[in-house]
Protein backbone atom coordinates (compact mmCIF):
# COMPACT_ATOMS: atom_id res chain seq x y z
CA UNK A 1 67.18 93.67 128.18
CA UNK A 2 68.35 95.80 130.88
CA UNK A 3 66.67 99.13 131.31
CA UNK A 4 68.37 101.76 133.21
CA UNK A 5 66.07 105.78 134.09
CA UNK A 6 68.78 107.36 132.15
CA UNK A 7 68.53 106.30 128.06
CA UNK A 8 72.67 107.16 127.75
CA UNK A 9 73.05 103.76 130.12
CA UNK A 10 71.19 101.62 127.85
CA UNK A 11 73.63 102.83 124.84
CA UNK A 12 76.82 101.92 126.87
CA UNK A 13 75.54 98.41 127.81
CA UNK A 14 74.60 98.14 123.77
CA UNK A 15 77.96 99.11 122.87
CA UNK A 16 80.03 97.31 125.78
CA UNK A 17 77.60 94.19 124.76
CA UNK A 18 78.56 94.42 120.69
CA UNK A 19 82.09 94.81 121.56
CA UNK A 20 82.76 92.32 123.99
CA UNK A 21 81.37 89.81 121.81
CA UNK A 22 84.13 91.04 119.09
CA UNK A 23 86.38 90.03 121.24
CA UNK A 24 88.94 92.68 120.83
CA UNK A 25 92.85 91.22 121.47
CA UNK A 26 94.53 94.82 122.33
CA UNK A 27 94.09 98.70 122.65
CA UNK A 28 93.86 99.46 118.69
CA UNK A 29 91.35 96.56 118.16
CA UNK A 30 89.45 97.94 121.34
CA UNK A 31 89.31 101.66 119.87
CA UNK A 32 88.32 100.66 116.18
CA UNK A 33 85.00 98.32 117.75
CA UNK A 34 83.97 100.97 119.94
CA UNK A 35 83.53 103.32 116.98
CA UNK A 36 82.10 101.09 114.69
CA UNK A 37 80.13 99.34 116.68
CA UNK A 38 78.45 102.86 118.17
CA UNK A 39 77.80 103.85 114.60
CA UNK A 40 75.76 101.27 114.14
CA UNK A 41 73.47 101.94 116.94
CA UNK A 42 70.41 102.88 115.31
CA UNK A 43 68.51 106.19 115.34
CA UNK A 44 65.31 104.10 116.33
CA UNK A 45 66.82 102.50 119.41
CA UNK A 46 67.76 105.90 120.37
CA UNK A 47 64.10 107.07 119.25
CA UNK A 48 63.15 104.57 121.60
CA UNK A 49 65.18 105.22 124.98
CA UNK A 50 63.52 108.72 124.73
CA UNK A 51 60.26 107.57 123.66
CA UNK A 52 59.91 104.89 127.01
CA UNK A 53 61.67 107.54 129.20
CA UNK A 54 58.50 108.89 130.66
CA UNK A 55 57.21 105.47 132.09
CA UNK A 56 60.24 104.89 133.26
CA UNK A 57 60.56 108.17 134.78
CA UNK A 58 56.90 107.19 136.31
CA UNK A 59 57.71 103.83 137.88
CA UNK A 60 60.93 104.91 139.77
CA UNK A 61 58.41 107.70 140.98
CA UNK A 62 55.73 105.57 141.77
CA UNK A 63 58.63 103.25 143.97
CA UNK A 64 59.55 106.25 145.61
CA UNK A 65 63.00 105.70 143.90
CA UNK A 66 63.07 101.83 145.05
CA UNK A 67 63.79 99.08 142.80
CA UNK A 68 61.70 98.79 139.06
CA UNK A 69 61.36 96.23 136.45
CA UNK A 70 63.66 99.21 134.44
């Protein structure tokens, strides 16, 4: 998965990931499988951003704001 510093990141790429693959055909379709699909992003994947956050936060520090693994 790809791991960005800030948690809200993450949740785009989650939602622009479940959408795409629902292969929306116009602006309607688009709208509706944006909001469904971010309903269904679970409170423990949100739990978890937060939870990892700090070592994140510690490994851009520790590369002095150079690449990470995150």
């Amino acid at each position: 998965p790809v791991w960005c510093l800030n948690p809200i990141e993450n949740l785009w790429q989650d939602l622009k990931t479940a959408v795409h693959k629902r292969c929306p055909s116009n602006l309607t379709e688009l709208e509706l499988f944006c909001k469904e699909e971010w309903a269904r992003i679970s409170v423990s994947r949100c739990a978890k951003l937060v939870e990892t956050y700090p070592k994140r936060l510690a490994a851009v520090i520790a590369a002095k704001g150079g690449s990470t693994k995150y």
